[in-house]
N, C-alpha and C. Protein backbone atom coordinates (compact mmCIF):
# COMPACT_ATOMS: atom_id res chain seq x y z
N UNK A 1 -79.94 -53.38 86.52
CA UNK A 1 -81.23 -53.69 85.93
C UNK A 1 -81.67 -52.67 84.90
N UNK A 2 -81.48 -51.56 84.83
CA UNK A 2 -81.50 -50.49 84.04
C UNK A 2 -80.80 -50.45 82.65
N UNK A 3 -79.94 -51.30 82.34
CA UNK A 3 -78.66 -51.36 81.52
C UNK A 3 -79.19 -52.57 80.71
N UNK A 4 -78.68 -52.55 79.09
CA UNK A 4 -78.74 -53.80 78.32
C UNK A 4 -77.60 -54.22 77.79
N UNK A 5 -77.68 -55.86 77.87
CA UNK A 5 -76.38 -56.04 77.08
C UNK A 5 -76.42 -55.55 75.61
N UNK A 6 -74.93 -54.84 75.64
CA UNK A 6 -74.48 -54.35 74.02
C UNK A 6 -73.43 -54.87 73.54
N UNK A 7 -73.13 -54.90 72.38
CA UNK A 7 -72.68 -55.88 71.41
C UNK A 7 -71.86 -54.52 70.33
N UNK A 8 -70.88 -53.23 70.47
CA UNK A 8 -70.59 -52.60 69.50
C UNK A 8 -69.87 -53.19 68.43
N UNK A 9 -70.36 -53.32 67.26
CA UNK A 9 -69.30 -53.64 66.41
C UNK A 9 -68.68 -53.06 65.36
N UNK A 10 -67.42 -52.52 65.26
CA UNK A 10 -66.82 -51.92 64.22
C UNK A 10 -66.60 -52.66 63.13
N UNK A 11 -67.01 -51.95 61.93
CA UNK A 11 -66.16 -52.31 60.46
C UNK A 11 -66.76 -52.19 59.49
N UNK A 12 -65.63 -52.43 58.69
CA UNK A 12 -65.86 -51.84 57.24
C UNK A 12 -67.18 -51.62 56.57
N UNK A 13 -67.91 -52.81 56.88
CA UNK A 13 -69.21 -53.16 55.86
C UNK A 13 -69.03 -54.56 55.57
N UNK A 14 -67.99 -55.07 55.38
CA UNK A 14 -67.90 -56.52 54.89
C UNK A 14 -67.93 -57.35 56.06
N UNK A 15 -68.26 -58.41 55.51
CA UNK A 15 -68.34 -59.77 56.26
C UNK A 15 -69.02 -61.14 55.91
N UNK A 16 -68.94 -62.12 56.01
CA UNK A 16 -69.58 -62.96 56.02
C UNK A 16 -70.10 -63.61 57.66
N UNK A 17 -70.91 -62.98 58.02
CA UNK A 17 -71.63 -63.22 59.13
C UNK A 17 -72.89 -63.57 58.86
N UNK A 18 -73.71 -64.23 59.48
CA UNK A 18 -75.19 -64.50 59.05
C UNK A 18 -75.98 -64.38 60.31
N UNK A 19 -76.73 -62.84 60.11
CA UNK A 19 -77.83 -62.65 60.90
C UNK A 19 -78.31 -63.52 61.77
N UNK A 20 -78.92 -64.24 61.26
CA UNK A 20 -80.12 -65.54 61.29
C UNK A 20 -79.11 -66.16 62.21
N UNK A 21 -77.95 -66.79 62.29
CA UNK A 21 -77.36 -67.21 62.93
C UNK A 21 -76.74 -66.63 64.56
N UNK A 22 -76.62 -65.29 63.97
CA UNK A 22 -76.33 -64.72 65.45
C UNK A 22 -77.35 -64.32 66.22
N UNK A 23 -78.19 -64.58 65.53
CA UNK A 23 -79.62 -64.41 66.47
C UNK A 23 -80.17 -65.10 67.20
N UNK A 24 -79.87 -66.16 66.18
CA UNK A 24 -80.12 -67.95 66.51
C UNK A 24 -79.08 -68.49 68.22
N UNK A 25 -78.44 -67.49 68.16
CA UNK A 25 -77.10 -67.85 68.94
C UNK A 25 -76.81 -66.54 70.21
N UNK A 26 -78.46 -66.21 70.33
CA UNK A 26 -78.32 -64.83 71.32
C UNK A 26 -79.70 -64.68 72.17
N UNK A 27 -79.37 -65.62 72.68
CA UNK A 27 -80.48 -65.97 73.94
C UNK A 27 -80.63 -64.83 74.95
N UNK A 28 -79.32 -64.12 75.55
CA UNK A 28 -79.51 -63.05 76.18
C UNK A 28 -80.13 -61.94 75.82
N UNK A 29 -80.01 -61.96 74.36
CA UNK A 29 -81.19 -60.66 74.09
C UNK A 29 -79.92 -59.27 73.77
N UNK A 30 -78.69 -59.79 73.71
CA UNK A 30 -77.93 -58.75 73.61
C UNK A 30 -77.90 -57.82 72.25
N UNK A 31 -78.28 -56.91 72.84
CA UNK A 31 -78.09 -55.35 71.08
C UNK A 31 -77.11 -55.50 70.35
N UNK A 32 -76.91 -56.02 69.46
CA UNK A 32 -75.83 -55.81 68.42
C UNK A 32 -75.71 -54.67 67.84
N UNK A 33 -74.82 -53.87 67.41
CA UNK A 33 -75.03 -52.22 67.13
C UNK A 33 -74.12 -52.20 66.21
N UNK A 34 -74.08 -52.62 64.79
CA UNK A 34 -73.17 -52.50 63.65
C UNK A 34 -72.48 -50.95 63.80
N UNK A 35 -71.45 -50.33 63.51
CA UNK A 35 -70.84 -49.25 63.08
C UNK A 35 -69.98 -48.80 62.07
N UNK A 36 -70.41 -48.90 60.89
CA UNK A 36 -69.77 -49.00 59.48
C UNK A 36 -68.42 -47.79 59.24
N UNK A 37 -67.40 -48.15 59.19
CA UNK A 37 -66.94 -47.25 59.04
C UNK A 37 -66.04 -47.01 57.62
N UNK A 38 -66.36 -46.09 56.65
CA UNK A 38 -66.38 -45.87 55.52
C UNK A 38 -67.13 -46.20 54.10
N UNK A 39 -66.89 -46.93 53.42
CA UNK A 39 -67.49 -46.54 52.43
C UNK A 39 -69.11 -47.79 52.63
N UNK A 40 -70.29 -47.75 52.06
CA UNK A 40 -71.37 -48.50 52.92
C UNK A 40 -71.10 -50.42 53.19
N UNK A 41 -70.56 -50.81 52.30
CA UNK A 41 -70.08 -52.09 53.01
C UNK A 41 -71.37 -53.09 52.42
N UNK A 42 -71.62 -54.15 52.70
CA UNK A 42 -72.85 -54.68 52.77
C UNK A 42 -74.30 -54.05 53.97
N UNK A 43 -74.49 -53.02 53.56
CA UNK A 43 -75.48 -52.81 54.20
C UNK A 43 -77.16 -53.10 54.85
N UNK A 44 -77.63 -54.11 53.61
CA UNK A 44 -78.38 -55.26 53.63
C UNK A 44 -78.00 -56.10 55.05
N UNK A 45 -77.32 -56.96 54.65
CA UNK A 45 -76.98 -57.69 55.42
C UNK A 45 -76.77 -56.97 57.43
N UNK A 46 -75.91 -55.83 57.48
CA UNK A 46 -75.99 -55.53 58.85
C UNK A 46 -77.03 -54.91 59.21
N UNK A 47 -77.74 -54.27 58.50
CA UNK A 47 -79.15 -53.71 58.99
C UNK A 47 -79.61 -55.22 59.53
N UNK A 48 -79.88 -56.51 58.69
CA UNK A 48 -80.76 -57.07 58.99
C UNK A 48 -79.50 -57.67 60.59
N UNK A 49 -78.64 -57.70 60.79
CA UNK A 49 -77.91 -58.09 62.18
C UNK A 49 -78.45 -57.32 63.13
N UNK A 50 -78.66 -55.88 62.74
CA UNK A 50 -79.28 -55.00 63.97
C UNK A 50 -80.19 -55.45 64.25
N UNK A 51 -81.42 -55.30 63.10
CA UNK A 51 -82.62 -55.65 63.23
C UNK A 51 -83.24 -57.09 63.95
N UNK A 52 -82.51 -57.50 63.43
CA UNK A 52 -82.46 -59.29 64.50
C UNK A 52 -82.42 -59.72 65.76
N UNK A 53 -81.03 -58.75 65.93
CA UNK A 53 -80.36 -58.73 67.39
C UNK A 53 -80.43 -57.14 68.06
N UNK A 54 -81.95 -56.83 68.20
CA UNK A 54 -81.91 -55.97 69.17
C UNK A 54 -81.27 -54.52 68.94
N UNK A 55 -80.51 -54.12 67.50
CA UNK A 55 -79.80 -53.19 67.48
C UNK A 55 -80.49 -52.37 66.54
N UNK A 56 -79.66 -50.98 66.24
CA UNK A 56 -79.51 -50.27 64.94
C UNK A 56 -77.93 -50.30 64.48
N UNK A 57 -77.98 -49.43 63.41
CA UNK A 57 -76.96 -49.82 62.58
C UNK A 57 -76.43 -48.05 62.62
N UNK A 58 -75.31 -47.80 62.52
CA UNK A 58 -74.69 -46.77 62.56
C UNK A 58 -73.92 -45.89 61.17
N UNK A 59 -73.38 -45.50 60.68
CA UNK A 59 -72.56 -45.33 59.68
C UNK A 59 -71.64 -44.12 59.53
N UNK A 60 -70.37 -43.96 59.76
CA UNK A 60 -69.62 -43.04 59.57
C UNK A 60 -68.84 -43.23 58.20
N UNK A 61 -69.10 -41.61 57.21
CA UNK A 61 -68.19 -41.61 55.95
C UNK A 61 -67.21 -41.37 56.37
N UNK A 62 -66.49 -41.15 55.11
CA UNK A 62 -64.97 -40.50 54.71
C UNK A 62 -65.46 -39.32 55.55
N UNK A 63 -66.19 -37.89 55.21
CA UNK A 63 -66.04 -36.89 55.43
C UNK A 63 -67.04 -36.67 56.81
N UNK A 64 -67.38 -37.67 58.00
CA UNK A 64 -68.14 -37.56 58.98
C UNK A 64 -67.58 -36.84 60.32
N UNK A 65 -68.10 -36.25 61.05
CA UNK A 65 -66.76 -36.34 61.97
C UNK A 65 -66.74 -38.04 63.30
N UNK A 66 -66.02 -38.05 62.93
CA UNK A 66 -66.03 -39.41 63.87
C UNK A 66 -66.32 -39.40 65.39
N UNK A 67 -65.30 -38.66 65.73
CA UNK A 67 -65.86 -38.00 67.67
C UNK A 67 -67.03 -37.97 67.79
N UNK A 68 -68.01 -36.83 67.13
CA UNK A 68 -69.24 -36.42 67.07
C UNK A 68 -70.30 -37.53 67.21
N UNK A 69 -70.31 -38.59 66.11
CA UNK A 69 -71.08 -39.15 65.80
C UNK A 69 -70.95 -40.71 66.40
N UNK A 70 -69.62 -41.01 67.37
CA UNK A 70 -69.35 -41.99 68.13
C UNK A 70 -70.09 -41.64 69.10
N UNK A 71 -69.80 -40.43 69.89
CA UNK A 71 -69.94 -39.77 71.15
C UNK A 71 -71.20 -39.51 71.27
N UNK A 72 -72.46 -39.72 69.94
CA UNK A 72 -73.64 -39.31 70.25
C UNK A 72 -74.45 -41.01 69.92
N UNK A 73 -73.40 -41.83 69.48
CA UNK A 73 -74.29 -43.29 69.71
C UNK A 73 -73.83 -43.88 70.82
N UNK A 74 -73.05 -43.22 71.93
CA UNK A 74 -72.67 -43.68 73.16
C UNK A 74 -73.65 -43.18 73.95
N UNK A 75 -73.90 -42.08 73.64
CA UNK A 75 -74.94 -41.57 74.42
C UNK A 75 -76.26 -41.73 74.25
N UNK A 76 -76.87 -42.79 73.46
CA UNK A 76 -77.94 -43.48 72.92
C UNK A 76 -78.15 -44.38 73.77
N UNK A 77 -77.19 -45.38 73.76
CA UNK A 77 -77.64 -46.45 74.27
C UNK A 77 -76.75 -46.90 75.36
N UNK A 78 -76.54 -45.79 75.90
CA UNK A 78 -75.64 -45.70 77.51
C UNK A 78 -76.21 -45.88 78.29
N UNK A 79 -77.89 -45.74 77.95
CA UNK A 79 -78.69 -46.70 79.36
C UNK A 79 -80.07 -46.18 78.54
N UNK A 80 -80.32 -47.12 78.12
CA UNK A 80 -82.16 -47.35 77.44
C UNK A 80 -83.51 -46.81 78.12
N UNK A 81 -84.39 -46.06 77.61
CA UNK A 81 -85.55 -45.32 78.29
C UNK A 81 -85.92 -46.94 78.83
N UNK A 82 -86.19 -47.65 78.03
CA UNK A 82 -87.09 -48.87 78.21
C UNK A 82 -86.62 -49.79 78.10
N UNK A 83 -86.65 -51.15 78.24
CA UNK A 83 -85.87 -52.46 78.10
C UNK A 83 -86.66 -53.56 78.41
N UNK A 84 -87.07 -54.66 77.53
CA UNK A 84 -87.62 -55.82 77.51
C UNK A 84 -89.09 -55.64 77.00
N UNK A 85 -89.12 -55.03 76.27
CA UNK A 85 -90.43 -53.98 75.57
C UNK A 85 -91.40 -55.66 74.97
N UNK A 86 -92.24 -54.99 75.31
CA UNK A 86 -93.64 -55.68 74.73
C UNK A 86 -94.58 -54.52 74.17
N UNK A 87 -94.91 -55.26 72.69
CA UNK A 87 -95.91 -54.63 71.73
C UNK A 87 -97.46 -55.65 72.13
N UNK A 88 -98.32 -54.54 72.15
CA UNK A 88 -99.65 -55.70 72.23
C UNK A 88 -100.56 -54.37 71.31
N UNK A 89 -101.05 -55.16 70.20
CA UNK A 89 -102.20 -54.44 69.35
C UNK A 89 -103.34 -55.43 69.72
N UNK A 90 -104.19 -54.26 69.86
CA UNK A 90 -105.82 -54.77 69.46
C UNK A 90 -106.44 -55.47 68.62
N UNK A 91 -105.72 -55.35 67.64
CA UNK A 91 -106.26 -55.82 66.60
C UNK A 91 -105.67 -57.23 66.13
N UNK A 92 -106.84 -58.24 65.38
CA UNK A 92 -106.35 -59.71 65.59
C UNK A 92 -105.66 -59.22 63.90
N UNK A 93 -106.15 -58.69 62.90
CA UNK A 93 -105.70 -58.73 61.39
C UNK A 93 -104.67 -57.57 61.16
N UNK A 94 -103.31 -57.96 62.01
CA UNK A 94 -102.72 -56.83 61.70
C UNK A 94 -101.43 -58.63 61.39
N UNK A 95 -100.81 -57.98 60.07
CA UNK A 95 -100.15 -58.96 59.23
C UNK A 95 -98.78 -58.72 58.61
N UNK A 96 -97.65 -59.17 58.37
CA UNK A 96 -96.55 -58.52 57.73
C UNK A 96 -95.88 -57.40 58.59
N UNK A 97 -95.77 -57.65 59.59
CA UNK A 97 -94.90 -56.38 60.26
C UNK A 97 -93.16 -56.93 60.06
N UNK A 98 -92.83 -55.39 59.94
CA UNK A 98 -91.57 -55.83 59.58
C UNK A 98 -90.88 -54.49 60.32
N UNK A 99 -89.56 -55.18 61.69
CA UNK A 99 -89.37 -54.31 62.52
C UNK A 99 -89.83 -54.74 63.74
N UNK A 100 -89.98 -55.57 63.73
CA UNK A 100 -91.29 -55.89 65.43
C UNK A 100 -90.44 -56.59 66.54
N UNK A 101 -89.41 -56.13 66.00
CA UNK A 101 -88.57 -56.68 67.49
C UNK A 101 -88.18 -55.07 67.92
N UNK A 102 -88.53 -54.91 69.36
CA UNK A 102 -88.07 -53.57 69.99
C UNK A 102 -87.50 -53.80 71.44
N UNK A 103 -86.71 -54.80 71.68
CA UNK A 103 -86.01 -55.04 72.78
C UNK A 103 -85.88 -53.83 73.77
N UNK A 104 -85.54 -52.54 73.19
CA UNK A 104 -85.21 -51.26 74.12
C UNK A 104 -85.48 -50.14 73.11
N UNK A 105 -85.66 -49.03 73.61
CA UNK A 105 -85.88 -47.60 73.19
C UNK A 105 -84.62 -46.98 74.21
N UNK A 106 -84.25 -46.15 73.43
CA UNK A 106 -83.09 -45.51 73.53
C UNK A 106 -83.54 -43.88 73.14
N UNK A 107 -82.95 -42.94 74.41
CA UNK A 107 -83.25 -41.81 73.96
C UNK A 107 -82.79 -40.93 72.99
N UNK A 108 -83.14 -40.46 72.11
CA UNK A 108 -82.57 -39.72 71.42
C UNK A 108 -82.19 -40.40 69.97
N UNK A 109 -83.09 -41.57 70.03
CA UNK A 109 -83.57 -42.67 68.44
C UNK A 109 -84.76 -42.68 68.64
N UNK A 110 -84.89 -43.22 67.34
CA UNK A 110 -86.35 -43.47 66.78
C UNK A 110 -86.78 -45.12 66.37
N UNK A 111 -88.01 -45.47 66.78
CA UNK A 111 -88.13 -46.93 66.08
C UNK A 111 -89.22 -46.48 65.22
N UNK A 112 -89.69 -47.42 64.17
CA UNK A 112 -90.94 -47.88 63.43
C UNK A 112 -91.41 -48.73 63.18
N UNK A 113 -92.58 -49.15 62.94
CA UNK A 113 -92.65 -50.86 62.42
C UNK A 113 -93.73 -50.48 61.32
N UNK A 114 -93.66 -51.49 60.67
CA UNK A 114 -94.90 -51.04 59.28
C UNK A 114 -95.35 -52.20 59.35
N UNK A 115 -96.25 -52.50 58.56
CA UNK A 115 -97.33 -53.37 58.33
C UNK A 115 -98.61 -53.60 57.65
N UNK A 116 -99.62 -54.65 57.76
CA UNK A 116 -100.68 -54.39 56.75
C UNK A 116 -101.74 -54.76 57.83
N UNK A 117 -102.69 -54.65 57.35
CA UNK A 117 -103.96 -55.11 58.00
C UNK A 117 -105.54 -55.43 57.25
N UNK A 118 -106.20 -55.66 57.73
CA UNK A 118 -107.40 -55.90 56.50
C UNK A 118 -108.42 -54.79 57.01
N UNK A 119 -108.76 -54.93 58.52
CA UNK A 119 -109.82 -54.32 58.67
C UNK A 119 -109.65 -52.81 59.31
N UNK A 120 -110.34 -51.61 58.60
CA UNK A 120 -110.02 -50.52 59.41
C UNK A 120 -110.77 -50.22 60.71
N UNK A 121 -109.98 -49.23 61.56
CA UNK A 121 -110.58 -48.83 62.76
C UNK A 121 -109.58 -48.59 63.46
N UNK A 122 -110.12 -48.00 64.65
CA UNK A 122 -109.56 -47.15 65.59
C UNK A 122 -109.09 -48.29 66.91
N UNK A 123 -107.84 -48.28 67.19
CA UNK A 123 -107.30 -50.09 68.00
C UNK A 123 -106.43 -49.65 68.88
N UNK A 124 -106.81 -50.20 70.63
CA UNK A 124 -106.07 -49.65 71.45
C UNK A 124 -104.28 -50.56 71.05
N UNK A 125 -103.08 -49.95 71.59
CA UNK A 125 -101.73 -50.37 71.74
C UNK A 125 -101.43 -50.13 72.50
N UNK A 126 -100.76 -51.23 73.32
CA UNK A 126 -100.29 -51.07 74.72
C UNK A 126 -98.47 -51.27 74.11
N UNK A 127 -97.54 -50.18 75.05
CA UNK A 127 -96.52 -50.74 74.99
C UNK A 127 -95.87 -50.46 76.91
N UNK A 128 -94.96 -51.74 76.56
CA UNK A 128 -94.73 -51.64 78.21
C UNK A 128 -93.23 -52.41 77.89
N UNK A 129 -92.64 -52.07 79.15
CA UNK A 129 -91.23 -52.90 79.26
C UNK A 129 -90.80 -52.43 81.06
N UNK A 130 -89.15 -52.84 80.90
CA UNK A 130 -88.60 -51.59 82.00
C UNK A 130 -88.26 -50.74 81.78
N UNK A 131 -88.43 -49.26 82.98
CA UNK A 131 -87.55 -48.10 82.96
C UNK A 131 -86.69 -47.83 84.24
N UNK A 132 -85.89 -46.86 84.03
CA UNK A 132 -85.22 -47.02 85.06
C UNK A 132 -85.87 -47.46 86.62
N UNK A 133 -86.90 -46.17 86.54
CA UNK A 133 -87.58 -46.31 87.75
C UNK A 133 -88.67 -47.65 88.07
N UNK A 134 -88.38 -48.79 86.72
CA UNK A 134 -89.29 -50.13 87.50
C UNK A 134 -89.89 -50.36 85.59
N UNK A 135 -91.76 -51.05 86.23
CA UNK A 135 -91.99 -51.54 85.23
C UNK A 135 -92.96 -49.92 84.51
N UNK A 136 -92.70 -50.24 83.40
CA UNK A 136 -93.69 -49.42 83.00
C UNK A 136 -95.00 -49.61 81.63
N UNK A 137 -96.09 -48.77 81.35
CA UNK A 137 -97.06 -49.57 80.68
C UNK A 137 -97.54 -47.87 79.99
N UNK A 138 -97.59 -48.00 79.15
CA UNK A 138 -98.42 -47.30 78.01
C UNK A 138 -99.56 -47.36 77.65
N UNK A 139 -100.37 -47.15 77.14
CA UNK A 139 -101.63 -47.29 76.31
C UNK A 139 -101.68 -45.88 75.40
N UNK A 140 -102.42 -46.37 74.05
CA UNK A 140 -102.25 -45.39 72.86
C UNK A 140 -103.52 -45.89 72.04
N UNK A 141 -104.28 -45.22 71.28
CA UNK A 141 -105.52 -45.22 70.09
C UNK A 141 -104.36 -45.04 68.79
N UNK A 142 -104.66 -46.35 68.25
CA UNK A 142 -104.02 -46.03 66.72
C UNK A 142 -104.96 -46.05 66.14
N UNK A 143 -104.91 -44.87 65.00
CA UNK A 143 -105.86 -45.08 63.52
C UNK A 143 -105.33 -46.01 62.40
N UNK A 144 -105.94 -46.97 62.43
CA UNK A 144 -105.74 -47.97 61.10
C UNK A 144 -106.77 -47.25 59.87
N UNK A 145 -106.10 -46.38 58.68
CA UNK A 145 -107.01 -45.06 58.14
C UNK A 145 -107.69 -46.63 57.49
N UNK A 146 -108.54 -46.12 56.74
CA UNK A 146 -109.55 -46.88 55.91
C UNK A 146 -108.74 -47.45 54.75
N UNK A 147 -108.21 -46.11 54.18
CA UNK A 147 -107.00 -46.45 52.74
C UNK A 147 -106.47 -45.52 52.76
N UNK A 148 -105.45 -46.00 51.56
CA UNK A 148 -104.29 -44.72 51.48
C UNK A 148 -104.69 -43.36 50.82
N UNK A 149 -105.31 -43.33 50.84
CA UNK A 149 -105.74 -41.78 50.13
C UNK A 149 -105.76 -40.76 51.13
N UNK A 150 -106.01 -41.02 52.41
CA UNK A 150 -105.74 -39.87 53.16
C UNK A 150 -104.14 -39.78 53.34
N UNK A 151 -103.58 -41.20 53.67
CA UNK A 151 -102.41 -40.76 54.06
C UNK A 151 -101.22 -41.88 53.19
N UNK A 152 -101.68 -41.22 51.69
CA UNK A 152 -101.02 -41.92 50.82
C UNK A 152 -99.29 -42.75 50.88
N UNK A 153 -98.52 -41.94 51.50
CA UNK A 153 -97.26 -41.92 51.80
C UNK A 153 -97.00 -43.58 52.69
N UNK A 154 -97.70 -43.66 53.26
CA UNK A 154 -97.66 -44.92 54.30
C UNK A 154 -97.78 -46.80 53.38
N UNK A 155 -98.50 -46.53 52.49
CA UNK A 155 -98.07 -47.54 51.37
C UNK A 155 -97.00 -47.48 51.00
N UNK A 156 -96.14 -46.35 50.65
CA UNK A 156 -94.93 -46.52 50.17
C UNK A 156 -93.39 -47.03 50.85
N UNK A 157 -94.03 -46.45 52.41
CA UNK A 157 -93.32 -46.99 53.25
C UNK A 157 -93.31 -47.92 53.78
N UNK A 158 -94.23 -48.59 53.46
CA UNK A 158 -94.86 -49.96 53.74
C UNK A 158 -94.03 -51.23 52.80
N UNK A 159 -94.27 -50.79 51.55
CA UNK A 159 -93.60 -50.88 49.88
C UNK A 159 -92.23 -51.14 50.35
N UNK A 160 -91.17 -50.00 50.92
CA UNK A 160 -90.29 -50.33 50.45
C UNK A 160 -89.40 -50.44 51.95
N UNK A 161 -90.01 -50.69 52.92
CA UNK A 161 -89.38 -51.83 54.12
C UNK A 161 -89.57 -52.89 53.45
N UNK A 162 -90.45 -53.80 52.85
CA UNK A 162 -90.94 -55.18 52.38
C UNK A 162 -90.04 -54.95 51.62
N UNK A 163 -89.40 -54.45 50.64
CA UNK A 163 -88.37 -54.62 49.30
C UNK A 163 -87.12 -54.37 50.85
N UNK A 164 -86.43 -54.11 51.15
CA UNK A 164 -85.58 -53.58 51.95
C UNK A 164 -85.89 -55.22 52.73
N UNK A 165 -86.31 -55.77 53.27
CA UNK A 165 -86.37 -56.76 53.94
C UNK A 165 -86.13 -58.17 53.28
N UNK A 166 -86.68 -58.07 52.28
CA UNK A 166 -86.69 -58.92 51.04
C UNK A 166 -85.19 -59.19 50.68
N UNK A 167 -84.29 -57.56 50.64
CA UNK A 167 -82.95 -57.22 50.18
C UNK A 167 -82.44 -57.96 51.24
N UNK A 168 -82.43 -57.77 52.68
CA UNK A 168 -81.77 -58.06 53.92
C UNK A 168 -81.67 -60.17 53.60
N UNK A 169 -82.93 -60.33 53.33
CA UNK A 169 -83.00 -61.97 53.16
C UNK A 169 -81.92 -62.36 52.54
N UNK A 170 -82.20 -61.83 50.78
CA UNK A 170 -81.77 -62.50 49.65
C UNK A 170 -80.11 -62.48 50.01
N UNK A 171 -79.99 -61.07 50.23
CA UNK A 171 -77.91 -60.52 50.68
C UNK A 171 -77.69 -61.47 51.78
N UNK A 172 -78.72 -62.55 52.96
CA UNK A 172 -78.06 -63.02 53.51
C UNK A 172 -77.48 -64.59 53.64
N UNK A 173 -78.55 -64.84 52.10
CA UNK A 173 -78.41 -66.04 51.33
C UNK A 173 -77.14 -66.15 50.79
N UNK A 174 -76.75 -65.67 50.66
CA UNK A 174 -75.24 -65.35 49.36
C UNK A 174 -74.31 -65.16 50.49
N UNK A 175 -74.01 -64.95 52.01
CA UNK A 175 -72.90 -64.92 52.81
C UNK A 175 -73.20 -66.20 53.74
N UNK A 176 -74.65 -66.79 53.60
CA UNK A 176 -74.71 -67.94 54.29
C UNK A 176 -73.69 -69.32 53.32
C-alpha cells in the first residue's frame, strides 16, 4: 500500500508516442518516468508523458555520470512520501493551472503548479493523500499577492509553463 505503480522508461528522446493517449489508456494511475538518455530527444513531448501520467522526466548527457544519477532516481521514487494526493484550494477563481496532477511526492523532488487567479487574498490549501504510516492531511495559508510587483518573477513563471505547455500540445500534434 505504500508503493506506486512505476512505469521506467529508457530512451533516446525519440518517439512517436502520444501522451494524451497513454493517459487515456492508464486507469491505474501508473508513474510513467521518461529517462532520456543522450542528446535531448523530443523533450516537449515526454515532459508532457510525465506530466500526464503521474511522472517526471529524467535526463542523462554524454558527459553525466550514469550510476550516479540512475541510482539517485531509484531512490526517488523507491517508495513515495505520499500517494493518491488531493489538492483542495479555497479559492473558487483560481484558473489555468498547469501541473495539477500530483499523484505522489517523492522524497528528495520537487513539484510546482502555477496558475492565475482574479481575486487577491490570503486562501487556506489543504493537501492530503497516503503515507506510509496511513492517511494523511495538511493544511497551509497561501498568499495570492495582489500583483506582481512584489513578487515580480512569478508572472514569468507563470509565462513560460503556459508557452512550455502550449510547446508540449503543439509537439504532440505532429507525433499524433
Amino acid at each position: 500500500n505504500t508503493y506506486n505503480n512505476a512505469l521506467v522508461l529508457l530512451t533516446d528522446g525519440k518517439g512517436a508516442l502520444s501522451p494524451r493517449d497513454i493517459a487515456a489508456a492508464n486507469p491505474n494511475m501508473t508513474a510513467v518516468f521518461p529517462i532520456v538518455i543522450g542528446e535531448k530527444g523530443d523533450m516537449p513531448c515526454l515532459t508532457m508523458l510525465a506530466d500526464l501520467n503521474y511522472g517526471f522526466i529524467t535526463t542523462i548527457g554524454p558527459a553525466d555520470n550514469f550510476i550516479e544519477i540512475t541510482d539517485n532516481f531509484f531512490k526517488k521514487i523507491r517508495q513515495p512520501m505520499m500517494k493518491d494526493v488531493i489538492l483542495e484550494y479555497g479559492k473558487d477563481d483560481i484558473r489555468d493551472l498547469i501541473r495539477s496532477q500530483v499523484p505522489a511526492l517523492y522524497a528528495g523532488s520537487y513539484t510546482y503548479i502555477t496558475g492565475r487567479y482574479d481575486t487577491p487574498s490570503i486562501s487556506p490549501f489543504s493537501i492530503a493523500g497516503v503515507s506510509a504510516t496511513g492517511a494523511a492531511h495538511y493544511d497551509f495559508m497561501l498568499d495570492f499577492t495582489p500583483d506582481t510587483t512584489r513578487k515580480p518573477m512569478m508572472a514569468y513563471i507563470w509565462a513560460k509553463d503556459r508557452i512550455d505547455a502550449l510547446e508540449r500540445e503543439r509537439s504532440e500534434e505532429h507525433t499524433s
